[in-house]
Protein backbone atom coordinates (compact mmCIF):
# COMPACT_ATOMS: atom_id res chain seq x y z
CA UNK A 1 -1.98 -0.01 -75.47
CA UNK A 2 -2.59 1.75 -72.64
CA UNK A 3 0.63 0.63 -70.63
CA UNK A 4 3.61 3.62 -70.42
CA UNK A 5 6.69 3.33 -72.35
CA UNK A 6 8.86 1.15 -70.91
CA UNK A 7 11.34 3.91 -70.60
CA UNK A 8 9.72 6.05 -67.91
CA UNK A 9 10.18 3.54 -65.55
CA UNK A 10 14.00 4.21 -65.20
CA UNK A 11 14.69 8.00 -67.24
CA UNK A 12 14.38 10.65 -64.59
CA UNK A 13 12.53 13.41 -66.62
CA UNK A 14 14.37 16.46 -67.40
CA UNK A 15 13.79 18.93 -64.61
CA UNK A 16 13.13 16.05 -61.70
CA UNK A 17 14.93 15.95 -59.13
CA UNK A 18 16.08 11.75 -58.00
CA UNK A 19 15.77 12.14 -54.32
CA UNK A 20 13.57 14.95 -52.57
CA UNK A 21 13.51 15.48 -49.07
CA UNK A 22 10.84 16.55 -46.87
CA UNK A 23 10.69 16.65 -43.11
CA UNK A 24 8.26 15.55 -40.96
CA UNK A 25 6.35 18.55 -39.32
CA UNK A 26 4.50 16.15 -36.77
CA UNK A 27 7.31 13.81 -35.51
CA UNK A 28 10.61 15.25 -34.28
CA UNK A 29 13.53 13.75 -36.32
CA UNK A 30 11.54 12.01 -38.75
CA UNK A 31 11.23 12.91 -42.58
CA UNK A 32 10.44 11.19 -45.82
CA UNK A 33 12.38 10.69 -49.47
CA UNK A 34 10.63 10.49 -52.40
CA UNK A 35 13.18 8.60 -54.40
CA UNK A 36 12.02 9.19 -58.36
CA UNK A 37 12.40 5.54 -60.82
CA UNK A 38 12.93 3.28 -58.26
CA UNK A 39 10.90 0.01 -57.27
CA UNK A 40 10.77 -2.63 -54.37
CA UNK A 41 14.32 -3.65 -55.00
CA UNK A 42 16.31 -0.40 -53.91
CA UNK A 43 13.36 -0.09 -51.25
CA UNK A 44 14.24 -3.30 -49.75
CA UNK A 45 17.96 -2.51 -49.68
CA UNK A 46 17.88 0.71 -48.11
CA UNK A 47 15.54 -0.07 -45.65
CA UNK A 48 17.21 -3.39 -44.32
CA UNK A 49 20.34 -0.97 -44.17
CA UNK A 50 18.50 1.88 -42.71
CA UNK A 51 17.57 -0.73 -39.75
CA UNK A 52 21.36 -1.56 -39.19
CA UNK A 53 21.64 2.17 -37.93
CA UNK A 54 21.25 1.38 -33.67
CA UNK A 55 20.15 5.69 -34.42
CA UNK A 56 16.73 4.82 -36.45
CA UNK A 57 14.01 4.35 -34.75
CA UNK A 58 11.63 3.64 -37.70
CA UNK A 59 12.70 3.05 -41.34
CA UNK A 60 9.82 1.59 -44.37
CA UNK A 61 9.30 2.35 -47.69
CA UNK A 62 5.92 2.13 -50.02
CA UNK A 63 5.46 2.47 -53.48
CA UNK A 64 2.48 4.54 -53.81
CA UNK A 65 1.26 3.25 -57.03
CA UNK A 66 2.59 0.02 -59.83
CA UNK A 67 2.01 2.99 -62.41
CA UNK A 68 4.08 5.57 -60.37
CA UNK A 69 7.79 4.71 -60.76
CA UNK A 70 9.16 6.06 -57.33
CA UNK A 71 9.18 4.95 -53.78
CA UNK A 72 8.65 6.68 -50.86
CA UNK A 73 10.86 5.95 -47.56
CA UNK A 74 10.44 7.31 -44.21
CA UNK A 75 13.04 7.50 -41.58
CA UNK A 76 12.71 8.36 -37.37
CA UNK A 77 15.82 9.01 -35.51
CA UNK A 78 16.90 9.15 -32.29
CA UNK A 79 18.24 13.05 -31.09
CA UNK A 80 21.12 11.13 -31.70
CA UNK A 81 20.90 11.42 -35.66
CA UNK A 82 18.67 13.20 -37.87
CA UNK A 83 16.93 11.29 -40.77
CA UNK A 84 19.55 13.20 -43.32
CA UNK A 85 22.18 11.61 -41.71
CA UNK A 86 21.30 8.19 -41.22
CA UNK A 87 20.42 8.33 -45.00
CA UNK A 88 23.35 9.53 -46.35
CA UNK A 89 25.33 6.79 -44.08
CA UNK A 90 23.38 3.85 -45.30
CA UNK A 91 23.81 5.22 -49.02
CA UNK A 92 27.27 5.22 -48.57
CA UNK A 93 27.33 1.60 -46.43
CA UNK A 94 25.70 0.77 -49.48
CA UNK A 95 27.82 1.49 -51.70
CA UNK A 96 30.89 0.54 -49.90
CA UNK A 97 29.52 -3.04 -49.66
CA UNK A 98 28.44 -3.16 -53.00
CA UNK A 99 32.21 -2.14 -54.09
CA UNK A 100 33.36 -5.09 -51.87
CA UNK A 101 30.80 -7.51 -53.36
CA UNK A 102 31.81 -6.27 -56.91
CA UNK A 103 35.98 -6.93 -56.00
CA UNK A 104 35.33 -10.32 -54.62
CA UNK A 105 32.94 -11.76 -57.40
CA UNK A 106 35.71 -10.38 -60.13
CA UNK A 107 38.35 -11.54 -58.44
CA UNK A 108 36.83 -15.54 -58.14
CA UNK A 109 35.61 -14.79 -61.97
CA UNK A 110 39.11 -14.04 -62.44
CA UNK A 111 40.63 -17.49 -60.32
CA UNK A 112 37.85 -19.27 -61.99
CA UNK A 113 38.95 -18.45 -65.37
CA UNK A 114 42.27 -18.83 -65.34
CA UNK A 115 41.28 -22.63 -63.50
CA UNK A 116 39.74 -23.29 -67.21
């Protein structure tokens, strides 16, 4: 078949960095991630996050290509915030709330099992 091994879409190759960075040279405060094995689900995430921020002005992804396993988001901040920033924070939002929803779906699992 002509189809990639299923394995490429998540295994960052050796030598490939997961997130680059690379600023915007037209647009003050404004830059782009290339995020490497990632789809429209983290894309989604981050950028609903991302739009949280009252700093960013402008926050999308795209996936360039269904063959190319990596998404592309770009971020425009006020002078507030610079797109580095507002990234970082919504990573870590992300992964605060993710924590949370993690604690409280044990912790019913755990209630829920003891109830049977």
């Amino acid at each position: 078949m002509n189809a990639p091994d299923r394995y490429e879409r998540f295994v960052v190759p050796e030598g490939t960095k997961k997130v680059s960075y690379e600023r915007d040279t037209k647009i003050i405060n404004a830059a782009s991630f290339t995020v490497e094995r990632e789809d429209h689900t983290i894309g989604n995430i981050l950028r609903m996050q991302l739009h949280r921020d009252p700093n960013v002005l402008f926050a999308g992804y795209k996936l360039p290509h269904p063959l190319q396993y990596k998404i592309i988001v770009r971020i425009h901040t006020t002078s507030q915030s610079s797109p580095m920033q507002a990234y970082n924070q919504s990573i870590n939002d992300l992964d605060k709330e993710l924590d949370h929803l993690k604690t409280a779906f044990e912790a019913e699992l755990l209630k829920f099992s003891r109830d049977y």
